[in-house]
Each structure stands twice: as structure tokens, then as C-alpha cells.
Protein backbone atom coordinates (compact mmCIF):
# COMPACT_ATOMS: atom_id res chain seq x y z
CA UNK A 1 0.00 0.00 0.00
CA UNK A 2 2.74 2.04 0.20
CA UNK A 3 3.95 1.74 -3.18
CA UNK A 4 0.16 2.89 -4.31
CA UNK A 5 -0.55 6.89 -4.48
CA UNK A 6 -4.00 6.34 -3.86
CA UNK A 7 -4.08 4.87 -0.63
CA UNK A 8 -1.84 6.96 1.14
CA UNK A 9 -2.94 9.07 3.45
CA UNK A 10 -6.16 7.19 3.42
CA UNK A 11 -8.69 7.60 7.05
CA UNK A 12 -10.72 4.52 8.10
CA UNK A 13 -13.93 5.90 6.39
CA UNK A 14 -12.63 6.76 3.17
CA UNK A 15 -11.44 2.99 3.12
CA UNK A 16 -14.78 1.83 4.05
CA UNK A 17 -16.30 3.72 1.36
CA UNK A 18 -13.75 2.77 -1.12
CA UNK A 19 -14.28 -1.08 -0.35
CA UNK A 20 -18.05 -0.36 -0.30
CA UNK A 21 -17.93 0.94 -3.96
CA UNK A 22 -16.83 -2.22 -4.74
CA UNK A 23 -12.77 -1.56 -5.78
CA UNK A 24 -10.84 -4.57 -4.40
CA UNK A 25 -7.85 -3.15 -5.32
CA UNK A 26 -6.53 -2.04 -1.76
CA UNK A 27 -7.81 -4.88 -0.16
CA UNK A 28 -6.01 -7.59 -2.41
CA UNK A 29 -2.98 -4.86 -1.49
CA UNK A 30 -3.72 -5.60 2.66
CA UNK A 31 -4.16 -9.44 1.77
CA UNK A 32 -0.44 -9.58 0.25
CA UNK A 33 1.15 -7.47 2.73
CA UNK A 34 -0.52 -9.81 5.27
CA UNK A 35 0.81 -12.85 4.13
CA UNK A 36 4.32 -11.33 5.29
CA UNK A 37 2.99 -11.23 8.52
CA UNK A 38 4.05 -14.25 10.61
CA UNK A 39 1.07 -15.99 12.15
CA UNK A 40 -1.95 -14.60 9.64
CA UNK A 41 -4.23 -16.52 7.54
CA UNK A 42 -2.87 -15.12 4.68
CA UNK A 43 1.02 -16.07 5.99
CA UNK A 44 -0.22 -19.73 6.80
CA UNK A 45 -1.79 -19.69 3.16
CA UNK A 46 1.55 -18.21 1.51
CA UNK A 47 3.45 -21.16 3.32
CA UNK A 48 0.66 -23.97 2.69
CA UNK A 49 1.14 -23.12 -1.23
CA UNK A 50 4.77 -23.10 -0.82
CA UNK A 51 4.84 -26.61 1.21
CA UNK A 52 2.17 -27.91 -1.92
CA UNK A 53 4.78 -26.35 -4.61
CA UNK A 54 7.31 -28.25 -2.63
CA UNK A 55 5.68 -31.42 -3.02
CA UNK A 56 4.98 -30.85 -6.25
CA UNK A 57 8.23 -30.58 -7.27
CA UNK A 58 10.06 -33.14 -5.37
CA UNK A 59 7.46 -35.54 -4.28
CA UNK A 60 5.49 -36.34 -1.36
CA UNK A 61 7.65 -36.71 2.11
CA UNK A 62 8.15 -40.69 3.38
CA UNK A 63 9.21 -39.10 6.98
CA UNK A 64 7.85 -35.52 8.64
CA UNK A 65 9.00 -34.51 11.68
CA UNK A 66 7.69 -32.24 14.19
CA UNK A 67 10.06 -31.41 17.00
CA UNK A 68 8.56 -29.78 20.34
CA UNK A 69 10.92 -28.72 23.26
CA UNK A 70 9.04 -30.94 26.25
CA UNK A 71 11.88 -29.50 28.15
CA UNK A 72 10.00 -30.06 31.80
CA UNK A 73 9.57 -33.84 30.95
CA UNK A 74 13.11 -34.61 30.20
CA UNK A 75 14.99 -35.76 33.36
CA UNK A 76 18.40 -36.06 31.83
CA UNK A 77 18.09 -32.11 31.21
CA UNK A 78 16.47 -31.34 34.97
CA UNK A 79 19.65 -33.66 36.22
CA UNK A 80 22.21 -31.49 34.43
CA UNK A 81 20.40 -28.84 35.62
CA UNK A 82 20.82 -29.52 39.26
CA UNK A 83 23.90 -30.83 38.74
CA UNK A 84 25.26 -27.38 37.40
CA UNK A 85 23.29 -25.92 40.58
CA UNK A 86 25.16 -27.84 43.38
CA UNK A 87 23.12 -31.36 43.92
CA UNK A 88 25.16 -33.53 44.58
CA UNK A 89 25.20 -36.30 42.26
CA UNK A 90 23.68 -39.01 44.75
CA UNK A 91 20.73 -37.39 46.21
CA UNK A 92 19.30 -36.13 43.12
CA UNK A 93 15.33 -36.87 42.48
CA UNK A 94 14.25 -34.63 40.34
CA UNK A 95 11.92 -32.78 42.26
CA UNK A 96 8.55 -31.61 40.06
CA UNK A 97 8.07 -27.89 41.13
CA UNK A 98 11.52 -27.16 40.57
CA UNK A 99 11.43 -27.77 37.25
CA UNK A 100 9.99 -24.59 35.36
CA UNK A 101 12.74 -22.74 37.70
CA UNK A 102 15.63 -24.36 36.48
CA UNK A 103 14.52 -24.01 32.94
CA UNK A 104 13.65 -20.18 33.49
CA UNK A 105 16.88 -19.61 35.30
CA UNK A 106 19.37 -21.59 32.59
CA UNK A 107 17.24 -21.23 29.05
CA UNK A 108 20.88 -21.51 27.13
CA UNK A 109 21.09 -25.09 28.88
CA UNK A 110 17.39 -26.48 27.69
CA UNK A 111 18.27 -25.05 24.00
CA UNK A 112 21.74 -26.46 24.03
CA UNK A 113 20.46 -29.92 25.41
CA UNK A 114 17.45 -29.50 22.77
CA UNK A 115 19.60 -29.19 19.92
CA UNK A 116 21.99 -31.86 20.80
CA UNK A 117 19.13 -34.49 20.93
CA UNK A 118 17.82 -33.14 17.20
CA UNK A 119 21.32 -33.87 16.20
CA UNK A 120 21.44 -36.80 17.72
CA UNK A 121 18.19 -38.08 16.20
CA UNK A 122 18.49 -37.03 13.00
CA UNK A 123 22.22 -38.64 12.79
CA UNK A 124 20.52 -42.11 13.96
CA UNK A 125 17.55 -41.85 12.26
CA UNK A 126 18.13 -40.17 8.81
CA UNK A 127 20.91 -40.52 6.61
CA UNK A 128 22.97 -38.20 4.80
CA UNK A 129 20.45 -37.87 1.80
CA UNK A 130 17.04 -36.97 4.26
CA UNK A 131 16.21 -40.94 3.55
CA UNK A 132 15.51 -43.17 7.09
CA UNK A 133 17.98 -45.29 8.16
CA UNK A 134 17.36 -48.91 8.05
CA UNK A 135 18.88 -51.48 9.51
């Protein structure tokens, strides 16, 4: 909208009348400039035709992975954790209402420890060319 003379300096009611009379013109403008906006509908449409292009083009995936940080469920990361706090090594339960704590107070640890385990996974799970693994 920028780019276009005719919308600048354009109040609220002068676009209502404008879309009224039927000219579409600034709101397929809005629509585009939307879909640059993380999180719209028009941004999830942009990346749904992009993921369909995709697919098009180099075939439908075998393997899709969605990767979620369950960071408080992970008791290897809430040992390090209180490890790196002082526990010492034999008393350590992992208590449950410490556990949002430790991941506020060390966030560098929980993405650190998060990105190891992708790596990790994807190096025993999918080879070099994005194929699985077998064995």
C-alpha cells in the first residue's frame, strides 16, 4: 500500500467507502502485505502453497518430523540442571516444582540440550540424503 498513491494518506472511512464501492484493489494490497505477517491466515496460506509447490516438485515426504521442546519432561536435562546448581550427584530426584525454575533460570542449557538431541536423532535416524535409516 505504500507503493500505491491512492491509498496513502487514506482515514478509516474513506477505506470503508472505497471497499463499499466495490474496488478490491486495496484490499487484495492488505491481503499480500498480510501474508508477510508471521502468524496470519494469509502467511499460513503463503506457506501452505509453498509446502504444496514443494511437493509438487520433489514428491510427497516418506518421513515428517515435528520437534517440540518438552523441556520439563526430560529428566536427563532437569539432572544437568541440578547438577550445574550444586546437587550432589547421589541425592538427586528430580523434584517436580523445581522444574519450570531451572529451565527459566538456565534457558541456554534447555536449548543447548534441545539441539543436541535433534542432532542426535536425526544422525541415527536419517541418513545423509534426508532418507531413514534402516537397519
Amino acid at each position: 500500500m505504500k507503493r500505491d498513491e491512492e491509498a496513502r494518506g487514506i482515514s478509516a472511512e474513506e477505506l470503508q467507502q472505497v471497499l463499499a464501492g466495490g474496488n478490491r484493489t486495496i484490499e487484495h494490497q492488505l491481503h499480500y502485505f498480510a501474508s508477510s505477517l508471521r502468524g496470519t491466515p494469509q502467511w499460513k496460506r503463503a506457506r501452505r502453497f509453498e509446502l504444496l509447490d514443494l511437493i509438487e516438485e520433489v514428491g510427497m515426504p516418506a518421513f515428517f518430523l515435528t520437534t517440540s521442546a518438552a523441556d520439563l519432561h526430560w529428566p536427563d536435562l532437569q539432572l544437568l540442571m541440578m547438577q550445574q546448581e550444586g546437587a550432589a550427584v547421589d541425592d538427586i530426584v528430580v523434584d517436580d516444582g523445581g522444574r519450570n525454575g531451572r529451565i527459566v533460570r538456565n534457558p541456554h542449557v534447555a536449548g543447548v540440550f534441545f539441539s543436541r538431541r535433534l542432532e542426535l536423532l536425526l544422525e541415527h535416524v536419517v541418513n545423509s540424503q534426508g532418507h531413514l535409516k534402516h537397519r
